[in-house]
N, C-alpha and C. Protein backbone atom coordinates (compact mmCIF):
# COMPACT_ATOMS: atom_id res chain seq x y z
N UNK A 1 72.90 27.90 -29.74
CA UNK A 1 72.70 26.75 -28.85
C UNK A 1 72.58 25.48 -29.68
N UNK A 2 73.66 24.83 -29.23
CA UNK A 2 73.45 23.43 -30.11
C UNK A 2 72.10 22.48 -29.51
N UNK A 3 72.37 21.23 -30.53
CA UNK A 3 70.73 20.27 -30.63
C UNK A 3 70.24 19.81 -29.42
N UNK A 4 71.85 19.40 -28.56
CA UNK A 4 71.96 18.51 -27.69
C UNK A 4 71.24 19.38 -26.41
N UNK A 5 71.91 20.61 -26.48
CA UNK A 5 71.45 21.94 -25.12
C UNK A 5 69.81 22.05 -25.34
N UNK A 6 69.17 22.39 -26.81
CA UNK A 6 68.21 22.62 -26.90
C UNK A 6 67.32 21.49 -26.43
N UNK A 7 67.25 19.65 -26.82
CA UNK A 7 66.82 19.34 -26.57
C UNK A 7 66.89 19.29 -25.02
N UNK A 8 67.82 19.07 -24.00
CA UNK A 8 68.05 19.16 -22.76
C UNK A 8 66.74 19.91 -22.11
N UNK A 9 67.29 21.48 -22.54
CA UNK A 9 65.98 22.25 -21.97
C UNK A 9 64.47 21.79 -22.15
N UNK A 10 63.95 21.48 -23.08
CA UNK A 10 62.30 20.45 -23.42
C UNK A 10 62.24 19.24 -22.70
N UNK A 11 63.36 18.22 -22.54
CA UNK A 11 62.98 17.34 -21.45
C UNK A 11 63.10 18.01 -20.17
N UNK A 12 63.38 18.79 -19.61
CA UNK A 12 63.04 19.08 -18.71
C UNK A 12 61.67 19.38 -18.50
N UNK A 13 60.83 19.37 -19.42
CA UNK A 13 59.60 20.32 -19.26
C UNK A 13 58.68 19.08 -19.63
N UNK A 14 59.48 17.89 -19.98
CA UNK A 14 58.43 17.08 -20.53
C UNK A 14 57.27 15.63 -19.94
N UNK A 15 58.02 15.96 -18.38
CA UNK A 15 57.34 15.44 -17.36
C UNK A 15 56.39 15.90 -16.97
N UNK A 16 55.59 16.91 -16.97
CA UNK A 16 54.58 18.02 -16.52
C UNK A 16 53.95 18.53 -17.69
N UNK A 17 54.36 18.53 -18.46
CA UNK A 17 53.44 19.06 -19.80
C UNK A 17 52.20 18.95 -20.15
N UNK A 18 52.12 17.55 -20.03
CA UNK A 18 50.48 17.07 -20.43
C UNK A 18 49.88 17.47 -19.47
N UNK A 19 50.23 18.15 -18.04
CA UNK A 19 49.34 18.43 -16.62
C UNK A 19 48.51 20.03 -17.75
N UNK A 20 49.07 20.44 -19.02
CA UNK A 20 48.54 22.08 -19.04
C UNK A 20 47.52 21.80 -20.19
N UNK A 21 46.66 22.06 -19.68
CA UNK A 21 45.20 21.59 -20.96
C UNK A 21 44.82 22.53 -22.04
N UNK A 22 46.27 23.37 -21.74
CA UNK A 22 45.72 24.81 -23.08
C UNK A 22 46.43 23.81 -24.42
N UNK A 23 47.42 22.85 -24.35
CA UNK A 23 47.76 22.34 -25.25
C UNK A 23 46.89 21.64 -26.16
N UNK A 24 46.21 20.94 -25.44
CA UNK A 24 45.40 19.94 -25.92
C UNK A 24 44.29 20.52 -27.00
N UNK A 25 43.97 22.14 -25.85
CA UNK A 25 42.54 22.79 -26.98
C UNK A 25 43.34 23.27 -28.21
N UNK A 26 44.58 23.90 -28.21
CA UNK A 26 45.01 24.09 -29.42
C UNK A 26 45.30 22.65 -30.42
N UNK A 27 45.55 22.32 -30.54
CA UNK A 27 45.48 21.04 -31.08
C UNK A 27 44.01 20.38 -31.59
N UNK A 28 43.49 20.57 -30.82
CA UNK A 28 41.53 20.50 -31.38
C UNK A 28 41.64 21.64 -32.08
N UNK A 29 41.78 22.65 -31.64
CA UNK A 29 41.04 23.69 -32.68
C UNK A 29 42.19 23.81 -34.37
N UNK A 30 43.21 23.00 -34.48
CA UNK A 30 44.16 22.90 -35.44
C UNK A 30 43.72 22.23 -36.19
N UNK A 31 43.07 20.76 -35.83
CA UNK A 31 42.52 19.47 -36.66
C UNK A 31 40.82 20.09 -37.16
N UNK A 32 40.25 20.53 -36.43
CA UNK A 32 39.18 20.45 -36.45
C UNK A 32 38.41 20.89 -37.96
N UNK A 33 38.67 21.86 -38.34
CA UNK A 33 38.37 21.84 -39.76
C UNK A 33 39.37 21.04 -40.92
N UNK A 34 40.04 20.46 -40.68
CA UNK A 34 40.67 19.89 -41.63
C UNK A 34 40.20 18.68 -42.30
N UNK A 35 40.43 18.80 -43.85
CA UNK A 35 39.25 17.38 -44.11
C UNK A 35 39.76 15.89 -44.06
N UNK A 36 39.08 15.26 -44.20
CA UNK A 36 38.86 13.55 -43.21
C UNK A 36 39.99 12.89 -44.40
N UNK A 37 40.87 11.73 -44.23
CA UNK A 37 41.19 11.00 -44.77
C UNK A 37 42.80 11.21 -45.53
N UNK A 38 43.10 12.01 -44.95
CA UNK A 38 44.51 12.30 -45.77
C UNK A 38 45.19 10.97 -45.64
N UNK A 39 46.54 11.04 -46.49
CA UNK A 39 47.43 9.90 -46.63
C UNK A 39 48.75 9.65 -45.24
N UNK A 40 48.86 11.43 -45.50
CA UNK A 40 50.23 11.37 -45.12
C UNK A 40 49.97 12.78 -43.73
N UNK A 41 49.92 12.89 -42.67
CA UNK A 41 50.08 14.16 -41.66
C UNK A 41 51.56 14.05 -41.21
N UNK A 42 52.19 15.38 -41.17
CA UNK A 42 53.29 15.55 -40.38
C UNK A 42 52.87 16.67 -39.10
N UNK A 43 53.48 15.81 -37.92
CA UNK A 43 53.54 17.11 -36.96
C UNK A 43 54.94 17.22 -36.28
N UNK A 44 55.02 18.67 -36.52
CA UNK A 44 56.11 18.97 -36.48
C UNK A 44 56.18 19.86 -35.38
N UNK A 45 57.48 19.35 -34.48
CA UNK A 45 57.77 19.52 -33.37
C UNK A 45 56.78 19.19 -32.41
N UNK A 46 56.23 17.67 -31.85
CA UNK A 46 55.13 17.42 -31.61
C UNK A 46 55.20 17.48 -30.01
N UNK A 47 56.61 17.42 -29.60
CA UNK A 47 55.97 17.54 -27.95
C UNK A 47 55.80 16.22 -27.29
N UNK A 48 54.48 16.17 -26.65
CA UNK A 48 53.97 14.98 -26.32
C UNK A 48 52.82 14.53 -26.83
N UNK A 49 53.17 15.12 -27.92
CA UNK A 49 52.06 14.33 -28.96
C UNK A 49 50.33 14.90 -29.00
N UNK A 50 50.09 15.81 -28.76
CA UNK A 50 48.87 16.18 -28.39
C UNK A 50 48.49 16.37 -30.16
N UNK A 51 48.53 16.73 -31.35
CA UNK A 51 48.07 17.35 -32.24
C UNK A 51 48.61 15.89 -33.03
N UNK A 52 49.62 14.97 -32.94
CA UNK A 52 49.77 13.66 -33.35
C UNK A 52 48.11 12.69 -33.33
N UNK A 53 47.87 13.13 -32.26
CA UNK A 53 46.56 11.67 -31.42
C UNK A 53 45.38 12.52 -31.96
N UNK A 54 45.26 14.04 -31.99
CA UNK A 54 44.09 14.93 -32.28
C UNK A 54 43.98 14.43 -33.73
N UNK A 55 45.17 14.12 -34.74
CA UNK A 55 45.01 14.29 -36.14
C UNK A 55 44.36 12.35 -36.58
N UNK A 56 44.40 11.73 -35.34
CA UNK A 56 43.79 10.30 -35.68
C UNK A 56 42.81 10.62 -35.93
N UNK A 57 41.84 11.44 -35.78
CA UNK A 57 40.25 12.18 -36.31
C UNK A 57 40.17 11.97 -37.41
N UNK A 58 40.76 12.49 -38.31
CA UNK A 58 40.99 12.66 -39.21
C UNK A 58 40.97 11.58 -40.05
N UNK A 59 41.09 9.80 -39.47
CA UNK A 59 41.64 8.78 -40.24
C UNK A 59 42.44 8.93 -41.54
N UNK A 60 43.91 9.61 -40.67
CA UNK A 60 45.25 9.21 -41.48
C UNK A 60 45.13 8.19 -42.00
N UNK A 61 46.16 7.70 -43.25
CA UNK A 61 47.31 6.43 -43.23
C UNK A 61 48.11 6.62 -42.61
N UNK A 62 48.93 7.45 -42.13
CA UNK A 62 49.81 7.78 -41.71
C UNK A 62 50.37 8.87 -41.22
N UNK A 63 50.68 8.82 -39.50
CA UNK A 63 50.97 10.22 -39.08
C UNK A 63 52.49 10.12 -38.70
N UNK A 64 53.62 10.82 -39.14
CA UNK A 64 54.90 10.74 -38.66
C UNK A 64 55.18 12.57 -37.60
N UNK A 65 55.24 11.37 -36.44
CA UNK A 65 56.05 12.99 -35.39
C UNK A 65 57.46 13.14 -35.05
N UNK A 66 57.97 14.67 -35.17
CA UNK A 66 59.05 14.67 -34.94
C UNK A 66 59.37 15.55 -33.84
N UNK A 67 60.15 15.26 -32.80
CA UNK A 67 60.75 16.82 -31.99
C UNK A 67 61.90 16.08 -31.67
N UNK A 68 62.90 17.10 -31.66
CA UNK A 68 64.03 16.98 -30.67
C UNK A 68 64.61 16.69 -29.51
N UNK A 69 63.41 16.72 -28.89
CA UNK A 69 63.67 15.61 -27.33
C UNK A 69 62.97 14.63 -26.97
N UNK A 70 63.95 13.80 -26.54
CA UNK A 70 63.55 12.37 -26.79
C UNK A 70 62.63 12.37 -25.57
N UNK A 71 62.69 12.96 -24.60
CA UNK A 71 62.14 13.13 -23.67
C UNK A 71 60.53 13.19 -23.67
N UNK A 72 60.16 14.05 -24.56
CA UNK A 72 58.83 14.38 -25.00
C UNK A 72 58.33 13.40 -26.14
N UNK A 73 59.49 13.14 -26.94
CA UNK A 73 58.79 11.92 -27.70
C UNK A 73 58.55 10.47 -26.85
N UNK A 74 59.37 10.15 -25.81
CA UNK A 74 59.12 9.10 -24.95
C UNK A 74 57.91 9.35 -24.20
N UNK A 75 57.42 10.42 -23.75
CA UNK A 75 56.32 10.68 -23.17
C UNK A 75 55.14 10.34 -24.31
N UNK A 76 55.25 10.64 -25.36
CA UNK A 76 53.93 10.97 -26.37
C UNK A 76 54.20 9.46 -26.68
N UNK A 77 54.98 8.71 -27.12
CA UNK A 77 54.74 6.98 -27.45
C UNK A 77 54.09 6.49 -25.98
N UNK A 78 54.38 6.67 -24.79
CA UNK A 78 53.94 5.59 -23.48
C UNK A 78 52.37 6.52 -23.55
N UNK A 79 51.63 7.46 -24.53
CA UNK A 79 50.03 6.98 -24.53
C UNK A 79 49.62 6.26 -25.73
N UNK A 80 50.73 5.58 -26.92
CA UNK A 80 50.30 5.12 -28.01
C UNK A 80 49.29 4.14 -27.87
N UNK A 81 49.75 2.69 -26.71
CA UNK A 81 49.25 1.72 -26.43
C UNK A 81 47.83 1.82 -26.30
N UNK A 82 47.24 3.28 -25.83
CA UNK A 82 45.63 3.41 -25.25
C UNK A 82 45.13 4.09 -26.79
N UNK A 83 45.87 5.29 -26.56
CA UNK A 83 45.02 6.19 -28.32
C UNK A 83 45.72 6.25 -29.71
N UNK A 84 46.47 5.14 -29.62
CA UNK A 84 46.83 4.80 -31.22
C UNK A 84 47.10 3.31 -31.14
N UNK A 85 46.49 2.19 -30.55
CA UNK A 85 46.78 1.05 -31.00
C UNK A 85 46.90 0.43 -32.32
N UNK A 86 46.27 1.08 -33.20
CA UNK A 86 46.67 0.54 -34.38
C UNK A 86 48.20 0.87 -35.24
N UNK A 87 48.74 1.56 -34.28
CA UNK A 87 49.97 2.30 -34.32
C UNK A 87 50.38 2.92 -36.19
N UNK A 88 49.20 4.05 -36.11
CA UNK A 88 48.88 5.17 -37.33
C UNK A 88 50.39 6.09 -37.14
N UNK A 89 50.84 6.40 -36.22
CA UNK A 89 51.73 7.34 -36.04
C UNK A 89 53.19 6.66 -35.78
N UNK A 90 54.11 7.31 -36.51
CA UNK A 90 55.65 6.66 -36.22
C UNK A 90 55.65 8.00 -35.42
N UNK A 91 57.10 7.69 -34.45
CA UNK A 91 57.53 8.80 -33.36
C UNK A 91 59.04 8.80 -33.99
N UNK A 92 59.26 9.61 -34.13
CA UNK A 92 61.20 9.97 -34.40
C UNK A 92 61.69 11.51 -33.78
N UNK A 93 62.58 11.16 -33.07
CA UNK A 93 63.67 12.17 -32.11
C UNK A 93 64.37 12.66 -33.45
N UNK A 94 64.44 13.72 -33.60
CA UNK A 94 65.14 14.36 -34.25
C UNK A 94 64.43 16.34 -34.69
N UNK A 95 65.58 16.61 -34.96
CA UNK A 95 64.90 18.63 -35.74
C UNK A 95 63.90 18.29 -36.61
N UNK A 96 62.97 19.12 -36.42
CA UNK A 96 61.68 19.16 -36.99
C UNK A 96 61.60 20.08 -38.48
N UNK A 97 62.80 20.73 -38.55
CA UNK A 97 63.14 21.89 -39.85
C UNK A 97 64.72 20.97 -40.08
N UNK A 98 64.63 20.52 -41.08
CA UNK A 98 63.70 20.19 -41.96
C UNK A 98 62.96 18.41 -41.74
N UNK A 99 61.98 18.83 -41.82
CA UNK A 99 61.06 17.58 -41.90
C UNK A 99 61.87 16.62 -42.53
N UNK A 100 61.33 15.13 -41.85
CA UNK A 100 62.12 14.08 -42.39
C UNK A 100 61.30 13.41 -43.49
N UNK A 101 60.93 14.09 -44.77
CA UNK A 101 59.92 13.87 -45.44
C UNK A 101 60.22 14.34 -46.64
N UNK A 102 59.89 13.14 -47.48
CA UNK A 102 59.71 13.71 -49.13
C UNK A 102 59.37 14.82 -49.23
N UNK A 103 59.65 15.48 -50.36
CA UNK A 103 59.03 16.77 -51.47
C UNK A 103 57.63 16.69 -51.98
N UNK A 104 56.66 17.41 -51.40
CA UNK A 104 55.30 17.33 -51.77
C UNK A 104 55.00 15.23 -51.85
N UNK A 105 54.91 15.43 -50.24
CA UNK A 105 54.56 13.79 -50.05
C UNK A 105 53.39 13.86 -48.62
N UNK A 106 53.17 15.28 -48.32
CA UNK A 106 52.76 15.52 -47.10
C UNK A 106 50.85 16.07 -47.73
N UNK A 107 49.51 15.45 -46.97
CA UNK A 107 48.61 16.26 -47.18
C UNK A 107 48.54 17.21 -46.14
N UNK A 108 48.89 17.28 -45.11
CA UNK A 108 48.53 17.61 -43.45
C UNK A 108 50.20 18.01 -42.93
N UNK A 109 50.45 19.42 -42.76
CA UNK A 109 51.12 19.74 -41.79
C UNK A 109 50.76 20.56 -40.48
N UNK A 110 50.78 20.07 -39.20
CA UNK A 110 50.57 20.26 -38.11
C UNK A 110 51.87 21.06 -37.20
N UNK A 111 51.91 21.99 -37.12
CA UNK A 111 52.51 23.06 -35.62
C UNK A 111 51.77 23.21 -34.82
N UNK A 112 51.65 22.90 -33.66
CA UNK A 112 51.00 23.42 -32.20
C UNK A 112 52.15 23.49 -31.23
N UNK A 113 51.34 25.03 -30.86
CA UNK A 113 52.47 25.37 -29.71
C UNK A 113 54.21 25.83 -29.84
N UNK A 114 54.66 25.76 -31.44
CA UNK A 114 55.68 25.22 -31.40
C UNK A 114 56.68 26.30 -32.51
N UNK A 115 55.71 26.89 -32.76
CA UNK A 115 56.64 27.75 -34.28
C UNK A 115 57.75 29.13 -33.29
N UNK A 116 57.43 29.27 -32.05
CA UNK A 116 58.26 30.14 -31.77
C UNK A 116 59.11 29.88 -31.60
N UNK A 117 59.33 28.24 -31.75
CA UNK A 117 61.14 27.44 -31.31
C UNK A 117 61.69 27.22 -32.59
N UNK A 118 61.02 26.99 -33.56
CA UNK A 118 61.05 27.00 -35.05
C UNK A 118 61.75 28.11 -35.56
N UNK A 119 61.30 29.58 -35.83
CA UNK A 119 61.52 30.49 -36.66
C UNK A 119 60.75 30.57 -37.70
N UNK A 120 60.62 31.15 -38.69
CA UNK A 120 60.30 31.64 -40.09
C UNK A 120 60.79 30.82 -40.98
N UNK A 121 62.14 30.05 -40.54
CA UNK A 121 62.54 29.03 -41.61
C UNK A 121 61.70 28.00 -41.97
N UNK A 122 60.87 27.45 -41.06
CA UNK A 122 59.55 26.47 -41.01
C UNK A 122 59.12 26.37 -42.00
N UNK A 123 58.55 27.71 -42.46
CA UNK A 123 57.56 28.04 -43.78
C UNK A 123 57.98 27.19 -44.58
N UNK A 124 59.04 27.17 -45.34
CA UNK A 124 59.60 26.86 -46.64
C UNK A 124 60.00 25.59 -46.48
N UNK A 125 60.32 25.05 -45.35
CA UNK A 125 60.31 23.27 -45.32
C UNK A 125 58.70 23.02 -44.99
N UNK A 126 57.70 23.85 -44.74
CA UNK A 126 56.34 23.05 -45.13
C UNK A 126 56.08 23.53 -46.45
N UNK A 127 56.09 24.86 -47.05
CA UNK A 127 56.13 24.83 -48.51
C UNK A 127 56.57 23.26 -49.62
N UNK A 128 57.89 23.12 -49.22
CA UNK A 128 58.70 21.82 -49.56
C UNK A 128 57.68 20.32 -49.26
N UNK A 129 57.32 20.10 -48.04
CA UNK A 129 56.78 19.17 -47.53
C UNK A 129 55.47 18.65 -48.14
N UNK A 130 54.93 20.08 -48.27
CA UNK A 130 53.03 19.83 -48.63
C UNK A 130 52.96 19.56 -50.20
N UNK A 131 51.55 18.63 -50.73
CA UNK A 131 51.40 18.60 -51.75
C UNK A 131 50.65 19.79 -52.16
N UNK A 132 50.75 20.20 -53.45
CA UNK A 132 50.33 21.04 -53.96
C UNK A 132 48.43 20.55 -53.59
N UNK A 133 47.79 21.65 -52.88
CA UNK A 133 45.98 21.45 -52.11
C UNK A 133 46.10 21.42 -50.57
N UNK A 134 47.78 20.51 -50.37
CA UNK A 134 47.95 20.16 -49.29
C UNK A 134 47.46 21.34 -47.84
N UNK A 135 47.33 21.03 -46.62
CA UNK A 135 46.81 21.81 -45.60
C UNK A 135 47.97 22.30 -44.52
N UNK A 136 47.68 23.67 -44.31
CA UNK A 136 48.79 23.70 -42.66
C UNK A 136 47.66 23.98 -42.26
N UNK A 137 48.32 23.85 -40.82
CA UNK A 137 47.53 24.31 -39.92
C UNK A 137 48.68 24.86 -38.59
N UNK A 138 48.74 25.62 -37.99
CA UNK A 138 49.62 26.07 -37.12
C UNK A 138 49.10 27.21 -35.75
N UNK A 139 49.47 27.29 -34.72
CA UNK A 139 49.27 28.17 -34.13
C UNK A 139 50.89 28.78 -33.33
N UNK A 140 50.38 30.08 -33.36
CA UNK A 140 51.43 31.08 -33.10
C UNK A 140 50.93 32.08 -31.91
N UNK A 141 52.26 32.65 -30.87
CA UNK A 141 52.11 33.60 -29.62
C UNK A 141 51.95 34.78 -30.23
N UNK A 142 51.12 35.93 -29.54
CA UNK A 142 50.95 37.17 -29.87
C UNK A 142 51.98 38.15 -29.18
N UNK A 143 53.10 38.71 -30.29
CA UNK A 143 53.70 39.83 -30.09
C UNK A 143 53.45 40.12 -28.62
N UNK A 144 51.86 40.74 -28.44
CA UNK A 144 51.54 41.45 -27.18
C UNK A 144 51.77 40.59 -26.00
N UNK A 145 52.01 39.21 -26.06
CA UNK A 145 51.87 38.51 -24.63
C UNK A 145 53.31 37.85 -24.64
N UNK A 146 53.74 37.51 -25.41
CA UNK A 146 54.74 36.49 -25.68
C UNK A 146 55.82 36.97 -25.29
N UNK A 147 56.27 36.89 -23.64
CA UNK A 147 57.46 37.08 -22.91
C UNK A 147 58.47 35.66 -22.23
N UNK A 148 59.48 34.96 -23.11
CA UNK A 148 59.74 33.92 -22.90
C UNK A 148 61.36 34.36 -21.71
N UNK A 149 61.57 33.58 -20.97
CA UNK A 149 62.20 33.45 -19.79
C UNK A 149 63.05 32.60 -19.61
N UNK A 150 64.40 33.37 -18.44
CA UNK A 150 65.15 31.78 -18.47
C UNK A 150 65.56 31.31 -19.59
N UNK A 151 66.05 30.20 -19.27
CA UNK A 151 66.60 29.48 -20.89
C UNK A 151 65.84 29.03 -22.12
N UNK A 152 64.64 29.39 -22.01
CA UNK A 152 63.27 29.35 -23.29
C UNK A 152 63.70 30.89 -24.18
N UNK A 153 64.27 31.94 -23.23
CA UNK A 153 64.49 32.63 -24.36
C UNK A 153 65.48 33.04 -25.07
N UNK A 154 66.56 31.76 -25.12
CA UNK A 154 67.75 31.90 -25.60
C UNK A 154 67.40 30.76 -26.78
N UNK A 155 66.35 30.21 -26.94
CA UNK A 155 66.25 28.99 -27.45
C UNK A 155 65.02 30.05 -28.74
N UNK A 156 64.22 30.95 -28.52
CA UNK A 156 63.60 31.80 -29.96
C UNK A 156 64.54 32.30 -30.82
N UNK A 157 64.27 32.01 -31.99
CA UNK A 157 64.95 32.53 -33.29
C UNK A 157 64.21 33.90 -33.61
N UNK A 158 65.50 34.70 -33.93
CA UNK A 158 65.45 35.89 -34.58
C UNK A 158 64.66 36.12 -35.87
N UNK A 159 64.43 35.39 -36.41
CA UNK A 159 64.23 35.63 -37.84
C UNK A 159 62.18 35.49 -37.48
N UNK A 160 61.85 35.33 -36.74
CA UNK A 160 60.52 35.64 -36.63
C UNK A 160 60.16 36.69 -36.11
N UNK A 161 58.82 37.59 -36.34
CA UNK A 161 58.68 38.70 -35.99
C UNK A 161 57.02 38.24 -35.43
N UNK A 162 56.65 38.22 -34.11
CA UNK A 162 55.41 37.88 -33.57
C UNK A 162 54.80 38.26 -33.50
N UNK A 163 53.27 38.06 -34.70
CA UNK A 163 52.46 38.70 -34.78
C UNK A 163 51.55 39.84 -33.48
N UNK A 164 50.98 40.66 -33.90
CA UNK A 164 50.29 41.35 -32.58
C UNK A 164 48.46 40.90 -33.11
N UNK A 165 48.21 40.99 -34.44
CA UNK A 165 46.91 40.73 -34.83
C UNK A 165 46.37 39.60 -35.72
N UNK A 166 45.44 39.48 -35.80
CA UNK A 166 45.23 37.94 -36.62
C UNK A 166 45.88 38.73 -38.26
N UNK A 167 45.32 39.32 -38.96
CA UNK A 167 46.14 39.53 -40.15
C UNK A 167 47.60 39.40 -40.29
N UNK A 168 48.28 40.13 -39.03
CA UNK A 168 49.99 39.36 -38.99
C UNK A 168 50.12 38.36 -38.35
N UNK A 169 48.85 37.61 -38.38
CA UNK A 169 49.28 36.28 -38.20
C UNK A 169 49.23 35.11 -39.32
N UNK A 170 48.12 35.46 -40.44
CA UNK A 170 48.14 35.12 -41.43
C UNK A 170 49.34 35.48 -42.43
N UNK A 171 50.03 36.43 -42.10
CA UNK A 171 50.67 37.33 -43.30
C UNK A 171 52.05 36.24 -42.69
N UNK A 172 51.95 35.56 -41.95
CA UNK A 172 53.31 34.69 -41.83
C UNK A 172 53.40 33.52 -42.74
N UNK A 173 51.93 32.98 -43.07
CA UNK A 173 51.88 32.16 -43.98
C UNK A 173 52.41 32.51 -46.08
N UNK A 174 53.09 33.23 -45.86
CA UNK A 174 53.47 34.09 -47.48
C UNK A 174 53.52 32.90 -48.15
N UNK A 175 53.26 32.36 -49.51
CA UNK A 175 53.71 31.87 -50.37
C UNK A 175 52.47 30.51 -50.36
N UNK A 176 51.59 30.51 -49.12
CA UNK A 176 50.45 29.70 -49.37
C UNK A 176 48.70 30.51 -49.75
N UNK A 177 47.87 29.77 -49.99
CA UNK A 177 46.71 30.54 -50.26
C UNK A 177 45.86 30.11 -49.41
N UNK A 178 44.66 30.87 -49.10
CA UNK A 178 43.42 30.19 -48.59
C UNK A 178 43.40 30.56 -47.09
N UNK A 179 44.85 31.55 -46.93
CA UNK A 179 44.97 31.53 -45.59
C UNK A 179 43.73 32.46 -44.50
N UNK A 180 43.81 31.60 -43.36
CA UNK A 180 42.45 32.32 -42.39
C UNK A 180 43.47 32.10 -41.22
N UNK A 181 43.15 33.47 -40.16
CA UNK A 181 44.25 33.36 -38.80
C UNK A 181 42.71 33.72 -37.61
N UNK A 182 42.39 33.24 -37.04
CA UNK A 182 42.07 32.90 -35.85
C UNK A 182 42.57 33.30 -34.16
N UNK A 183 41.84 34.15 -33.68
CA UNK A 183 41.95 34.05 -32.34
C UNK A 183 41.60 33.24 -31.66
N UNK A 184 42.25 32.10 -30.68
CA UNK A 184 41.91 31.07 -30.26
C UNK A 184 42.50 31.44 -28.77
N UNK A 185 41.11 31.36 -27.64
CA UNK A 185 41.12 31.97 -26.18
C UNK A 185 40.59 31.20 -24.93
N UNK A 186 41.62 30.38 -24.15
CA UNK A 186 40.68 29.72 -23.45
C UNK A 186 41.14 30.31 -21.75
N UNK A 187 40.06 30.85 -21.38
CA UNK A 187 40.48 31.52 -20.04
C UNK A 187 41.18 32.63 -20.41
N UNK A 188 42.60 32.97 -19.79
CA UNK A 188 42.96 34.34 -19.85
C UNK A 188 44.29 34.07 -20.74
N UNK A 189 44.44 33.21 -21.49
CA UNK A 189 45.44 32.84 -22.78
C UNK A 189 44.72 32.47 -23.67
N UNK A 190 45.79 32.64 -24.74
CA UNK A 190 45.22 33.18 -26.36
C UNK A 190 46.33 32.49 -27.25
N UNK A 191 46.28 32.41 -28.20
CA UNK A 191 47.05 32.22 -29.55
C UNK A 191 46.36 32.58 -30.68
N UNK A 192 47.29 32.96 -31.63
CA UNK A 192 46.44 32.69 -33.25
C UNK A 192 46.79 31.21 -33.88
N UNK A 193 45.13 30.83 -34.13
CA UNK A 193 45.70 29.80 -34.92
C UNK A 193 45.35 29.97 -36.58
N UNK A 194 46.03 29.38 -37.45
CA UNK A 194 46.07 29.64 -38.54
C UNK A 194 45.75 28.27 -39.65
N UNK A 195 44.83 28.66 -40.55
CA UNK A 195 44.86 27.65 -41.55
C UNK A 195 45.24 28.13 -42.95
N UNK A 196 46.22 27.51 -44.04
CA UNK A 196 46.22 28.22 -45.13
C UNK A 196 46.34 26.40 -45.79
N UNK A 197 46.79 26.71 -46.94
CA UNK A 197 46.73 25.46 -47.50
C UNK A 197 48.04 25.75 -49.31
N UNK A 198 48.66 24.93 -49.53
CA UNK A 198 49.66 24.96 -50.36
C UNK A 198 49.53 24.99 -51.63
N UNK A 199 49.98 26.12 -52.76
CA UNK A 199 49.38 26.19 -53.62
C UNK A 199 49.94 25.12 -55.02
């Protein structure tokens, strides 16, 4: 499926999105241990921005978001005016693999919601991205629940294999250290979220 089809399908979805508040807690629980003051956050494949505005906590210099539909990035800029007036975050339409970002120029990489549209290829453009200390943070669907539908599941890449337990959810992070995977449950949905950090 080309860029143009893929993004198509996400604006469709990107009028109603912010109505689902499981986004938002993942996104808190992504930032929330991460430490204060970085230079540089990337979030990748941001949506409507929910883990963009969560990572202002943090007092960035600078947060750059990327997804593929303009749709969802037009949605996530029309709340800049209220929760980023100092305008900390650039917004850019475009593929999120590979990041539009220097080689170890990144302290903060951010996934929410989003690595099952990604693949496994992800890893190694945040490997690439992060400075050596640098932080991920990501959350991922569980094997056991994760039944995508319709044209969402022509749009998952093969090359990921979805964890069923928090250890294979950490064990996706290969090639970083420090990693911790998390069950994160609000009501009768779940994700793992994951922190590791770049060695």
């Amino acid at each position: 499926m080309d860029h143009d089809t893929r993004a198509a399908v996400f604006d469709g979805t990107a009028e109603r999105y912010d109505e689902d508040p499981f986004h938002a807690s993942v996104a808190e629980a992504l930032v929330a241990p991460l430490p204060e003051g970085p230079e540089l956050v990337l979030d990748v494949a941001c949506g409507t921005g929910f883990a963009a505005y969560e990572a202002l906590r943090l007092k960035p210099s600078r947060v750059l978001a990327v997804d593929l539909s303009p749709a969802m990035v037009a949605r996530a800029e029309s709340k800049a005016a209220s929760l980023d007036p100092s305008g900390v975050i650039t917004w850019q339409v475009g593929p999120a693999v590979p990041m539009p970002a220097e080689d170890r120029s990144a302290d903060v990489v951010l996934c929410a919601s989003s690595l099952h549209f990604l693949g496994a290829v992800a890893f190694a453009d945040w490997l690439r991205v992060l400075r050596p200390g640098g932080r991920l943070a990501f959350s991922v669907v569980s094997g056991l629940r994760f039944r995508p539908s319709g044209p969402f599941a022509e749009l998952v890449p093969k090359d990921l294999t979805f964890p069923t337990d928090e250890a294979g959810a950490g064990a996706l992070a290969a090639g970083f250290v420090d990693v911790s995977a998390k069950t994160f449950a609000v009501g009768s949905r779940s994700v793992f979220v994951v922190h590791a950090t770049a060695p």
